[in-house]
C-alpha atoms as a PDB file:
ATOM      1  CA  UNK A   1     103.259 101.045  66.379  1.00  0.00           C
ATOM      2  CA  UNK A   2     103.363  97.806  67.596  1.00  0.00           C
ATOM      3  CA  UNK A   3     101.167  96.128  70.680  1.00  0.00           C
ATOM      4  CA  UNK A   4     102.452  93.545  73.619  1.00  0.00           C
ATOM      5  CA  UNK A   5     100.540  91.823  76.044  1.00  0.00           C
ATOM      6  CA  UNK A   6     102.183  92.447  80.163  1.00  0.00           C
ATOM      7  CA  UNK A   7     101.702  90.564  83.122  1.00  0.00           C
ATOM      8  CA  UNK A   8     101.992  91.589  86.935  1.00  0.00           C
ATOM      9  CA  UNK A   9     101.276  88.258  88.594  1.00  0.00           C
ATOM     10  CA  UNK A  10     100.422  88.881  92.179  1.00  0.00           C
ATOM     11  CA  UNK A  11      99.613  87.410  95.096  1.00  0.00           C
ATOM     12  CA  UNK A  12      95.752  87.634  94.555  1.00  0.00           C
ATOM     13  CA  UNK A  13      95.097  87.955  90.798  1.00  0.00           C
ATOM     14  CA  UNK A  14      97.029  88.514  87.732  1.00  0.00           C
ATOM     15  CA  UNK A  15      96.877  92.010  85.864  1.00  0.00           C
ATOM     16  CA  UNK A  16      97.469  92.440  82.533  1.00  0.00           C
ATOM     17  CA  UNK A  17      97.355  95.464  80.310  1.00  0.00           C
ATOM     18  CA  UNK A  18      97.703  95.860  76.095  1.00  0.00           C
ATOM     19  CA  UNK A  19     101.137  98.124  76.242  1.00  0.00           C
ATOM     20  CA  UNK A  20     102.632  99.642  72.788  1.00  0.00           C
ATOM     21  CA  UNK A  21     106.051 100.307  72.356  1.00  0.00           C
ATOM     22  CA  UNK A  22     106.032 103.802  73.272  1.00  0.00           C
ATOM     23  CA  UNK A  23     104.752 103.111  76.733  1.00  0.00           C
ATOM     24  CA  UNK A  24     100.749 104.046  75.845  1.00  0.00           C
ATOM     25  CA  UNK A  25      98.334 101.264  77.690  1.00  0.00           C
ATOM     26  CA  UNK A  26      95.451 100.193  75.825  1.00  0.00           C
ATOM     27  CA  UNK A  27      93.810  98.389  77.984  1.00  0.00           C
ATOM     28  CA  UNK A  28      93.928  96.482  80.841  1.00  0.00           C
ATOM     29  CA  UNK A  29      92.420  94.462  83.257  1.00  0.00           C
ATOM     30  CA  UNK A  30      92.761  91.170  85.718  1.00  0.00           C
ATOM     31  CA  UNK A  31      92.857  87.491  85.974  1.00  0.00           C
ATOM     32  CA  UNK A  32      91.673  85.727  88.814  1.00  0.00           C
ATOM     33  CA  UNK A  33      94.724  83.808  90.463  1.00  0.00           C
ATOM     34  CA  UNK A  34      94.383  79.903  89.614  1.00  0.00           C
ATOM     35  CA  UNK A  35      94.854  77.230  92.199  1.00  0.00           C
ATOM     36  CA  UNK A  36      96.935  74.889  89.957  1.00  0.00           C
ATOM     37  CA  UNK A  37     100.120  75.366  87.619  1.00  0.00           C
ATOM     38  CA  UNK A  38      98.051  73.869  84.537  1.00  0.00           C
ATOM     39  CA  UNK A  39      95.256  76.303  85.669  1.00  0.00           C
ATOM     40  CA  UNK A  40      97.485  78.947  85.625  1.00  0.00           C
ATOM     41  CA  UNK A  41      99.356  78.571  82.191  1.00  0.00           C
ATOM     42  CA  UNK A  42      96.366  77.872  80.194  1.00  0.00           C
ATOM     43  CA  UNK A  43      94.469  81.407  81.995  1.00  0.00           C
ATOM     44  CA  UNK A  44      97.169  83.095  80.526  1.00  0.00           C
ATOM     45  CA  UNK A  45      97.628  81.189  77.261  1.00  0.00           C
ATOM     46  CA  UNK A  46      93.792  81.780  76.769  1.00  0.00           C
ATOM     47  CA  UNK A  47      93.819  85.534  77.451  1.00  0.00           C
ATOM     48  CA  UNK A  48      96.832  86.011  74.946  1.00  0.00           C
ATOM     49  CA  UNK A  49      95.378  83.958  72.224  1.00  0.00           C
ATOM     50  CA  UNK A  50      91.964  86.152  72.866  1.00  0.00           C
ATOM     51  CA  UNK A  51      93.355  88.974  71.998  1.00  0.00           C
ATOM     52  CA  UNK A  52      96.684  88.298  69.798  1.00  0.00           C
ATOM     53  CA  UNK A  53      94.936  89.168  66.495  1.00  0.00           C
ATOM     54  CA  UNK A  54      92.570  91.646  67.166  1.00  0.00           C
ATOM     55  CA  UNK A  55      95.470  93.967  69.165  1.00  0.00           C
ATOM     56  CA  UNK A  56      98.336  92.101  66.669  1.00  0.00           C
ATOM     57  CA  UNK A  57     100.150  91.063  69.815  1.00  0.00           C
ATOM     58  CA  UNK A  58     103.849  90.920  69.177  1.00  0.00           C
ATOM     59  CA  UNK A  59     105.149  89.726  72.070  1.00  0.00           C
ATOM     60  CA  UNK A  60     104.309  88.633  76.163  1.00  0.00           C
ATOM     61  CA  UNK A  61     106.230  90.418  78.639  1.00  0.00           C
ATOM     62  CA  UNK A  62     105.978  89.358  82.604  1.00  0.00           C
ATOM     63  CA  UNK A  63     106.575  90.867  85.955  1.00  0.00           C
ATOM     64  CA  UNK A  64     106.785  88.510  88.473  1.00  0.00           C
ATOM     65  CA  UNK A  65     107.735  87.878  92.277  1.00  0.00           C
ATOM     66  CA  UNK A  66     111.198  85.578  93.457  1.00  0.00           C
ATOM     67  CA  UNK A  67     114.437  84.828  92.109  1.00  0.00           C
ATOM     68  CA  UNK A  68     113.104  85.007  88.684  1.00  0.00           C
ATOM     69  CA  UNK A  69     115.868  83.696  85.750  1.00  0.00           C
ATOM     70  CA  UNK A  70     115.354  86.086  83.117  1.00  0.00           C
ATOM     71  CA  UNK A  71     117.367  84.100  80.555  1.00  0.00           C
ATOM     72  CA  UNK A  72     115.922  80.702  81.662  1.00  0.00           C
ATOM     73  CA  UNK A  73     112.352  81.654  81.956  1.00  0.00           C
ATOM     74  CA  UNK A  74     112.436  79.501  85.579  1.00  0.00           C
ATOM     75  CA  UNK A  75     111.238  81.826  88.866  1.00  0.00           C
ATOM     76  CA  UNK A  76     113.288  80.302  92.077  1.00  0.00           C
ATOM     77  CA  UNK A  77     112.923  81.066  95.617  1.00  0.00           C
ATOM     78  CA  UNK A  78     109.323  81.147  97.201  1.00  0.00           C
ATOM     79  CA  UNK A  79     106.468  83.407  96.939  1.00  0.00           C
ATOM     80  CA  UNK A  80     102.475  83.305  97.988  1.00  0.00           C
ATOM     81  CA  UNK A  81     102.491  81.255  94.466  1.00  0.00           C
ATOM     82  CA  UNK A  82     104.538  77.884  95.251  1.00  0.00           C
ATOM     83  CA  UNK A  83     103.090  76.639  91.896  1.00  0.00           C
ATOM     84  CA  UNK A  84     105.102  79.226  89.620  1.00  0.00           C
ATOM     85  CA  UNK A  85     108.563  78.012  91.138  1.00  0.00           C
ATOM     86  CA  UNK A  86     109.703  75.353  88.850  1.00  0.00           C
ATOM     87  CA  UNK A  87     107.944  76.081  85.186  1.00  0.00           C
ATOM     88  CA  UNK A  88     109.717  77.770  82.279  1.00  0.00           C
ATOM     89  CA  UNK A  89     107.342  80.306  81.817  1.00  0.00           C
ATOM     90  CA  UNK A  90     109.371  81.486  78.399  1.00  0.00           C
ATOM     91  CA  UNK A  91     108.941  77.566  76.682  1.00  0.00           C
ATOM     92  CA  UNK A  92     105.391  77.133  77.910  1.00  0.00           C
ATOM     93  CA  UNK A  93     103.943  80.636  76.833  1.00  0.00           C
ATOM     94  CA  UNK A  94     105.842  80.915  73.609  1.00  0.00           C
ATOM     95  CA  UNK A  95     104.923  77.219  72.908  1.00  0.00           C
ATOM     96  CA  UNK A  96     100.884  78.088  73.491  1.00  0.00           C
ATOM     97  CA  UNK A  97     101.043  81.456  71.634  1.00  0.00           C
ATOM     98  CA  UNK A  98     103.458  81.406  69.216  1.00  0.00           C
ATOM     99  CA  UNK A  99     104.898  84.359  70.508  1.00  0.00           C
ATOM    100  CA  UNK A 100     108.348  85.684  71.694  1.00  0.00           C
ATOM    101  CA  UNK A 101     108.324  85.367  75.882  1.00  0.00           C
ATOM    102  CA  UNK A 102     109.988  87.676  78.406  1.00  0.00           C
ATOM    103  CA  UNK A 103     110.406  87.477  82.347  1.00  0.00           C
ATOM    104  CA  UNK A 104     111.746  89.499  85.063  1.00  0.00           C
ATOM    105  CA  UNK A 105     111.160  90.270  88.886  1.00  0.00           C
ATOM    106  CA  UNK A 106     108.981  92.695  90.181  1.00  0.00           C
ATOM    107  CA  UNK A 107     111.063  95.178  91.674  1.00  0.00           C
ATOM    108  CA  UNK A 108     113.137  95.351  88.788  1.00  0.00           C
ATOM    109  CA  UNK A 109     110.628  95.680  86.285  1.00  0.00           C
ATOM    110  CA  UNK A 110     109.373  98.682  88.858  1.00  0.00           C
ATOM    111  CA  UNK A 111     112.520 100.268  88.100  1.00  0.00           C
ATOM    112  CA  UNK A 112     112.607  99.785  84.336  1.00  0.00           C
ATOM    113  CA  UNK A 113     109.328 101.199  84.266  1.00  0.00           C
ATOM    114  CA  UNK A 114     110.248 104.719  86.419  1.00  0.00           C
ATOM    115  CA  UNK A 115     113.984 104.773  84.139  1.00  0.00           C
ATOM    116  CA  UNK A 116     111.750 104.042  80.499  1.00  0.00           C
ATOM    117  CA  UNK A 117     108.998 106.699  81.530  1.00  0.00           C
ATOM    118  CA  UNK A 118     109.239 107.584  84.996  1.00  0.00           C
ATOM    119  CA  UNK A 119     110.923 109.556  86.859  1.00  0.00           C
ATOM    120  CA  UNK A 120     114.191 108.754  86.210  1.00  0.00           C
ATOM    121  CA  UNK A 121     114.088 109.209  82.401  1.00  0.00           C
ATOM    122  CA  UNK A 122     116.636 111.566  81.857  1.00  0.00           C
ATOM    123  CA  UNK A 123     119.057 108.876  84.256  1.00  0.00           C
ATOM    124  CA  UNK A 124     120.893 106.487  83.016  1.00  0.00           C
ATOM    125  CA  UNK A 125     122.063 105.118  86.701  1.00  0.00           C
ATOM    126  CA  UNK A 126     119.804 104.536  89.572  1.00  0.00           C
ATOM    127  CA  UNK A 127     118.634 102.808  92.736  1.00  0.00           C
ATOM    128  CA  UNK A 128     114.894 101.614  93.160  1.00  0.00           C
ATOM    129  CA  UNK A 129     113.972 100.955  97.026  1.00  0.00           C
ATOM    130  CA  UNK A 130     110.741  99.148  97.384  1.00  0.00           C
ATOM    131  CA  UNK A 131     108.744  99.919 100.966  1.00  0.00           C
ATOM    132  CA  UNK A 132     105.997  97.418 101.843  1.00  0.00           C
ATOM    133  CA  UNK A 133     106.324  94.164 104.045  1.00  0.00           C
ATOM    134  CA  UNK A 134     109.682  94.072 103.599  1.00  0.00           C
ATOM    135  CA  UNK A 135     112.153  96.142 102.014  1.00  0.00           C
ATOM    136  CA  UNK A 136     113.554  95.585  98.369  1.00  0.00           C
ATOM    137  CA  UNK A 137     114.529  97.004  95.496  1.00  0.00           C
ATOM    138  CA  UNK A 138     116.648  97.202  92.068  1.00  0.00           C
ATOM    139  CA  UNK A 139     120.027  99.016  90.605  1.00  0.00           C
ATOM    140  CA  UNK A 140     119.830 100.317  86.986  1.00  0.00           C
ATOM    141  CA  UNK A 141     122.933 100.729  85.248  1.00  0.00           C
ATOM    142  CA  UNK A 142     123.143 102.368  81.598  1.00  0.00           C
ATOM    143  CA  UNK A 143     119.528 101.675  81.611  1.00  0.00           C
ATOM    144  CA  UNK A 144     120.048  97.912  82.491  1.00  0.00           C
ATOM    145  CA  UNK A 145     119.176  95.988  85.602  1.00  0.00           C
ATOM    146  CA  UNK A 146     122.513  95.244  87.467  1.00  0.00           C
ATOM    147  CA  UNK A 147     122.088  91.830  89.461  1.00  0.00           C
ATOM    148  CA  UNK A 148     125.669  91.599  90.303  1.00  0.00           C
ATOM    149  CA  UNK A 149     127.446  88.316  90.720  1.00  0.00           C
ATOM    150  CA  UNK A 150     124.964  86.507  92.997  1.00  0.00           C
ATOM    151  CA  UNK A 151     122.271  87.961  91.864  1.00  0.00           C
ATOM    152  CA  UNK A 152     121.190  89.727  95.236  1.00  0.00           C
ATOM    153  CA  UNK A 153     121.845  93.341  93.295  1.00  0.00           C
ATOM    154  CA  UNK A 154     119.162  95.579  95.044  1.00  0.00           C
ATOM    155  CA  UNK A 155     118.532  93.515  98.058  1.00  0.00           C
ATOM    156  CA  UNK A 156     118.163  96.128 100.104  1.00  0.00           C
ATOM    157  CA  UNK A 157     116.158  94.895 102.765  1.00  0.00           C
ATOM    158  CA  UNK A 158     119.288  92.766 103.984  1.00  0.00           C
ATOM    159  CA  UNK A 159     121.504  95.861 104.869  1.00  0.00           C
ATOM    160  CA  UNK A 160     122.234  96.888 108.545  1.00  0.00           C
ATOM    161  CA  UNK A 161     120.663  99.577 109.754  1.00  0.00           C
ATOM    162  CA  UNK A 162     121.276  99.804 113.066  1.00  0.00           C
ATOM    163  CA  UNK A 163     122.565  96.957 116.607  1.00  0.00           C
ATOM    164  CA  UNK A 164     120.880  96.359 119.327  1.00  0.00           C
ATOM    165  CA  UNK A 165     123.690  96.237 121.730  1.00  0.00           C
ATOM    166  CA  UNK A 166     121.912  94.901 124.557  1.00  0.00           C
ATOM    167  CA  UNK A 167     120.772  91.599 122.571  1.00  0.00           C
ATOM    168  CA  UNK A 168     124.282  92.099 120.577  1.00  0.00           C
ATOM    169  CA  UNK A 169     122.402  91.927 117.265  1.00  0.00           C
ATOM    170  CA  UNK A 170     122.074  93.810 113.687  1.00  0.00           C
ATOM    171  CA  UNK A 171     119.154  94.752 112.768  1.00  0.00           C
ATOM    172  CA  UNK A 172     118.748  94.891 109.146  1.00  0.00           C
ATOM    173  CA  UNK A 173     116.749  97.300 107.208  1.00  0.00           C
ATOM    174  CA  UNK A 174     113.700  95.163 106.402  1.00  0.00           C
ATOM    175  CA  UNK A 175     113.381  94.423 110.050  1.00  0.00           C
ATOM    176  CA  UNK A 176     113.363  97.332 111.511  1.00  0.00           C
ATOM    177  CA  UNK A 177     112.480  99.961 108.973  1.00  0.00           C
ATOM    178  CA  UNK A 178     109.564  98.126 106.651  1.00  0.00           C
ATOM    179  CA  UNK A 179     106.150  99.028 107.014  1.00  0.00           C
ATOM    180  CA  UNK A 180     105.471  95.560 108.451  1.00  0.00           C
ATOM    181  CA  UNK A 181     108.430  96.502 111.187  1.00  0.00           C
ATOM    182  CA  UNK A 182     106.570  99.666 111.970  1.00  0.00           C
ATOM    183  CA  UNK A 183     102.903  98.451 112.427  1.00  0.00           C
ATOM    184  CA  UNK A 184     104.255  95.749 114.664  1.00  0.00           C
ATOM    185  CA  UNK A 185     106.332  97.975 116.849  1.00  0.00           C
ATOM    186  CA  UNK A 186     103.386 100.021 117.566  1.00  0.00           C
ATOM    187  CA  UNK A 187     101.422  96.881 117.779  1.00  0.00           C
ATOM    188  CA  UNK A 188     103.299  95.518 120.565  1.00  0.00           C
ATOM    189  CA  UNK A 189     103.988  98.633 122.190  1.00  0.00           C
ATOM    190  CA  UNK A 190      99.793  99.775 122.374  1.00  0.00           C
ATOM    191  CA  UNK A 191      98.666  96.085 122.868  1.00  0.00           C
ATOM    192  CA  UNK A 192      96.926  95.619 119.348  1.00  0.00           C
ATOM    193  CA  UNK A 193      96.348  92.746 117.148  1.00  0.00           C
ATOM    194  CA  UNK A 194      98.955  92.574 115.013  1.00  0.00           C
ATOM    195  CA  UNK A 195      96.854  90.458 112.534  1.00  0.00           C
ATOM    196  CA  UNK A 196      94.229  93.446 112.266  1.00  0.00           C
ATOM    197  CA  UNK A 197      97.261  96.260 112.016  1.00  0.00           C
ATOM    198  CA  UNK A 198      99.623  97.890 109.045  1.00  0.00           C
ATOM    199  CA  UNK A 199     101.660 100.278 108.048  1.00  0.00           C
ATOM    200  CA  UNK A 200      98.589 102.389 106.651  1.00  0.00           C
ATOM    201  CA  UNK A 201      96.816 102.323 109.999  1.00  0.00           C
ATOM    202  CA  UNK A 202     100.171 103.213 111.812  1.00  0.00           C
ATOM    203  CA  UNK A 203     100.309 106.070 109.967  1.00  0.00           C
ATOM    204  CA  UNK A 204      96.910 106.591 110.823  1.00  0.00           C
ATOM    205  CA  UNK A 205      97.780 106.723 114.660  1.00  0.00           C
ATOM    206  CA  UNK A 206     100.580 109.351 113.466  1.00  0.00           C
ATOM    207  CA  UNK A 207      97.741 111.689 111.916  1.00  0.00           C
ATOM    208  CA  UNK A 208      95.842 111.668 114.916  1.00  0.00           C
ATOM    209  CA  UNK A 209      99.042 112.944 117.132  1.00  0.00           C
ATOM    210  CA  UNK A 210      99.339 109.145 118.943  1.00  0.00           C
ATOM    211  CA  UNK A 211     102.581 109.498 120.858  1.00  0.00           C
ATOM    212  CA  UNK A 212     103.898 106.081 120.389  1.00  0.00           C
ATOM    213  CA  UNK A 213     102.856 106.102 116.687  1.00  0.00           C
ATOM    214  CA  UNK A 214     105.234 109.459 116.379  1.00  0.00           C
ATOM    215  CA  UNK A 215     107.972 107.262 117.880  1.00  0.00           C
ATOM    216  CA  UNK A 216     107.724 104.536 116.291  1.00  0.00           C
ATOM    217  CA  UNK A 217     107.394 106.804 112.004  1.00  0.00           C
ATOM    218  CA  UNK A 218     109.911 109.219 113.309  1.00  0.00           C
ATOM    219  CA  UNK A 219     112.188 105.380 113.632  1.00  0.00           C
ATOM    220  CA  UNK A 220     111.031 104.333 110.207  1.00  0.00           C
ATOM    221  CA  UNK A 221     112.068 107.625 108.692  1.00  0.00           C
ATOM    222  CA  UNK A 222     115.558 107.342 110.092  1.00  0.00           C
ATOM    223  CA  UNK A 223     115.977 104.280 109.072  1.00  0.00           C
ATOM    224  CA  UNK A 224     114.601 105.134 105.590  1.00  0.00           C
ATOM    225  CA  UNK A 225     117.482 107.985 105.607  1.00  0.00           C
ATOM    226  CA  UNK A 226     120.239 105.775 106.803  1.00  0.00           C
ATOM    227  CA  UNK A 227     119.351 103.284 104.306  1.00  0.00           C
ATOM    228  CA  UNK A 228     119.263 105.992 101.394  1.00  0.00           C
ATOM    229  CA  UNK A 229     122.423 107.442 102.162  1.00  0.00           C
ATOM    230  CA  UNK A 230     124.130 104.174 102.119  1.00  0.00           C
ATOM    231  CA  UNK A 231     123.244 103.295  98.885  1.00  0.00           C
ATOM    232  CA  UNK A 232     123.881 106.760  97.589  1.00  0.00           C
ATOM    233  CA  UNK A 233     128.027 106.149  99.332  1.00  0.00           C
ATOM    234  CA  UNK A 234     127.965 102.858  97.740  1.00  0.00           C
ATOM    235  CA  UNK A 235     126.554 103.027  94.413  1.00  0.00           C
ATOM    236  CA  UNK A 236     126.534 106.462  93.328  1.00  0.00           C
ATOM    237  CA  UNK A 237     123.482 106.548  91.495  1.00  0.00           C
ATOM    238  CA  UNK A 238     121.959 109.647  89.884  1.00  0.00           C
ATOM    239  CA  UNK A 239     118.864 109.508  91.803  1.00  0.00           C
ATOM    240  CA  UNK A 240     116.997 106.854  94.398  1.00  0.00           C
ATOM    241  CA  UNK A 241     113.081 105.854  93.683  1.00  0.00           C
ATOM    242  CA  UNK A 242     110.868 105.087  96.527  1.00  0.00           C
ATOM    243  CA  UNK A 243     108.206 102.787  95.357  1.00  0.00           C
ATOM    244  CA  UNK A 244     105.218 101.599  97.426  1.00  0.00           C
ATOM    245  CA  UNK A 245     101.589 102.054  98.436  1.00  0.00           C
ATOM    246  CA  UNK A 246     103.230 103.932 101.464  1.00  0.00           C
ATOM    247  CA  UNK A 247     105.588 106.309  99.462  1.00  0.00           C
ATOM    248  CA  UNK A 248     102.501 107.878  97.742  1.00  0.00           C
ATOM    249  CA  UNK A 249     101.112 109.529 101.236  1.00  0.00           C
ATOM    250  CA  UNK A 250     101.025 113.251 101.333  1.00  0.00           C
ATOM    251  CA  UNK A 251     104.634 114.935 102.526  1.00  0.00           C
ATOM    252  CA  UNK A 252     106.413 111.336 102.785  1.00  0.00           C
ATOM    253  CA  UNK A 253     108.812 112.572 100.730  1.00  0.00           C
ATOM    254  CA  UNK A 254     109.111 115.523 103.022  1.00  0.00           C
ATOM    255  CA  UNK A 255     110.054 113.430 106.042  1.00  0.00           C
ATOM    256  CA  UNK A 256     112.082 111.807 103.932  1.00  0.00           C
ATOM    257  CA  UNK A 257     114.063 114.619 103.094  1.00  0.00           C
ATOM    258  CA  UNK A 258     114.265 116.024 106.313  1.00  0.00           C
ATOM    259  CA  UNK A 259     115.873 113.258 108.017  1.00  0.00           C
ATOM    260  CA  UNK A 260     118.653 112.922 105.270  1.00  0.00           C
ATOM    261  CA  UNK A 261     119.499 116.228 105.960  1.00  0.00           C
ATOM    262  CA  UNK A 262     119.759 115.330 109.764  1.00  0.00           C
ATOM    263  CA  UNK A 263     122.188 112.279 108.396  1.00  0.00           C
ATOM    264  CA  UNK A 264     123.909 114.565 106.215  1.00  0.00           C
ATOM    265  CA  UNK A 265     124.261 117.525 108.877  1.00  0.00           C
ATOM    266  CA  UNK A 266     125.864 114.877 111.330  1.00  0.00           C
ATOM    267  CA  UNK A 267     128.491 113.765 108.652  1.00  0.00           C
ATOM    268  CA  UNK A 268     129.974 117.258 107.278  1.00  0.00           C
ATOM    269  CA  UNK A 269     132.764 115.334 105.169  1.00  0.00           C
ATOM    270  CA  UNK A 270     129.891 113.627 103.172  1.00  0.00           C
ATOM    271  CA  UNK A 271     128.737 116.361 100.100  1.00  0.00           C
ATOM    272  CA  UNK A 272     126.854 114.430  97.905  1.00  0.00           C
ATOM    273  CA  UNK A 273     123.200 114.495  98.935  1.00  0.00           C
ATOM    274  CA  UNK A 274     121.229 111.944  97.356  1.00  0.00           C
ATOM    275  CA  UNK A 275     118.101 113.186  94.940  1.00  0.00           C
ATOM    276  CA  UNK A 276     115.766 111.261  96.009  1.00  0.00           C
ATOM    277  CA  UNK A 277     112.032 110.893  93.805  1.00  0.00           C
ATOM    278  CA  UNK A 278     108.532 109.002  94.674  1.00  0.00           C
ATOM    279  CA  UNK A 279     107.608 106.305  92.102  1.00  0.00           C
ATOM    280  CA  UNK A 280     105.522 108.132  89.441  1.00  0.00           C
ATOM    281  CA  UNK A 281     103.236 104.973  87.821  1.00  0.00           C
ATOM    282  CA  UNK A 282     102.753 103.404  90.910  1.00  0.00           C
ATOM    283  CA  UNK A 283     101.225 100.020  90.313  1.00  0.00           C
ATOM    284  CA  UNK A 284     101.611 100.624  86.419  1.00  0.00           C
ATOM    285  CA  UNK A 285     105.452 100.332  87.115  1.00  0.00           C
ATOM    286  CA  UNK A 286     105.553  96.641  86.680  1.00  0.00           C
ATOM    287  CA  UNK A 287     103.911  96.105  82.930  1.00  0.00           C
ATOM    288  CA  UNK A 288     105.832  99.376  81.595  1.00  0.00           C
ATOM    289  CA  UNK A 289     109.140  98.099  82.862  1.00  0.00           C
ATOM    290  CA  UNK A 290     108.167  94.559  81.846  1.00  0.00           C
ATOM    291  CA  UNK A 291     107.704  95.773  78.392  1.00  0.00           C
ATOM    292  CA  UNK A 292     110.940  97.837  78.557  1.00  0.00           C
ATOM    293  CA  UNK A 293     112.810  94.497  79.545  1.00  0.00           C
ATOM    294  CA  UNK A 294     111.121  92.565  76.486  1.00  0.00           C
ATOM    295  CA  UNK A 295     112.226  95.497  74.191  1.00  0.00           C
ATOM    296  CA  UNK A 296     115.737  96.036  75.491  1.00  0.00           C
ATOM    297  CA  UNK A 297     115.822  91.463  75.213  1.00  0.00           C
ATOM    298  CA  UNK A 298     114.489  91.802  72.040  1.00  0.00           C
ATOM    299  CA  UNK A 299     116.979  93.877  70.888  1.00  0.00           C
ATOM    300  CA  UNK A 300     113.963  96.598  69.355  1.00  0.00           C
ATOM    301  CA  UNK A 301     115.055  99.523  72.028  1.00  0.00           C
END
């Protein structure tokens, strides 16, 4: 049995758990986010080197947030992290430790993790859709993450959803169906501080039978169905994952369910009805399918 060390580098700290190659965690725990790159690097680098021989640490596997370059090691893009946009994560860590390096998004790790373990084990093709501030996600081919060409593979959050044909404009998916979408619609519409309103508390206002809150989720659930039933016509996949803090609310799936039925009851000539599954590991999604991405790198899966 052998032992790696994951990261899930956040926003606010960095978690970390002692993974073996079957998928068991060991332990785990958190790093407070640094303030500097240097900071940063030699947190890490400290942690691993803590801990390499007394857990005989084989290898550091990361989930992390932008355009990450899981050859390079180098994360593009932007994130609430400007200071990990730039380093090779792979030549730093490996040149502290000693020890073999892997990298890879967030929301593809998420899927890794639910195909390895989760609930898409018995899959070999599948679609991950990510519901929080915006909308993202990941495609899993064979097991694999498919990026496509450009890289935007999974970019959910970009596809139309609907027009506003007053304003003559398309309204993608992570505009108008996120969680953030939702909490501001209500927001507006009730006269609340945006700043000190989400998605939870939106739902919240559903619970409590709030007539523009039922509006405004019975909107977010369409658009959840419309979205789902795209991808299932355009990629075919065996099943769909919703992941999310959101997704794990009592009878979301449900609702979920019900208004793909309404989609698919309002187009008879489409017969394929996606299967549709909640995240099972929930935050744990990230290490496991960062470990599954060092393995499957690593050639040892």
């Amino acid at each position: 049995m052998n032992n790696y060390i994951v990261f899930d580098i956040g926003g606010s700290s960095v978690k970390w758990s002692i993974i073996n190659n079957l998928g068991k965690i060991i332990i785990s725990d958190k790093i407070d986010i640094a303030k500097t790159s240097e900071e940063f690097f030699e947190n890490l680098s400290t942690k691993i080197n803590s801990l390499k021989e007394e857990y005989s640490l084989k290898g550091i596997a990361l989930s992390a947030p932008g355009a990450v370059d899981s050859e390079s090691g180098i994360i593009g893009g932007m994130s609430a992290l400007p200071y990990i946009h730039g380093p090779n994560f792979k030549r730093i860590l490996n040149e502290n430790t000693g020890l073999p390096v892997e990298i890879e998004n967030d929301a593809n790790c998420a899927a890794l993790g639910e195909c390895w373990i989760g609930v898409a084990k018995e899959e070999n093709d599948c679609a991950f859709v990510v519901c929080g501030t915006g909308i993202g996600g990941a495609l899993v081919k064979n097991k694999k993450i498919h990026s496509g060409i450009h890289k935007h593979g999974g970019e959910f959050g970009y596809c139309l959803v609907d027009i506003d044909v007053t304003k003559q404009k398309y309204l993608s998916w992570s505009g108008v169906g996120s969680t953030f979408a939702l909490a501001k619609s209500i927001a507006e519409r009730k006269g609340i501080d945006i700043e000190k309103f989400n998605g939870l508390k939106a739902f919240e206002l559903y619970d409590s039978g709030d007539e523009v809150a039922i509006e405004e989720v019975n909107k977010f659930f369409r658009y959840m169905a419309i979205g789902i039933f795209n991808i299932q016509y355009t990629y075919d996949p065996e099943v769909i994952v919703l992941g999310g803090a959101i997704c794990e609310r009592k009878g979301f799936l449900d609702e979920v369910n019900k208004r793909i039925d309404e989609v698919m009851n309002s187009n008879p000539d489409a017969t394929i009805r996606p299967i549709v599954k909640i995240c099972k590991y929930g935050n744990d999604a990230n290490k496991l399918g960062a470990l599954y991405n060092f393995l499957q790198k690593q050639n040892l899966i």
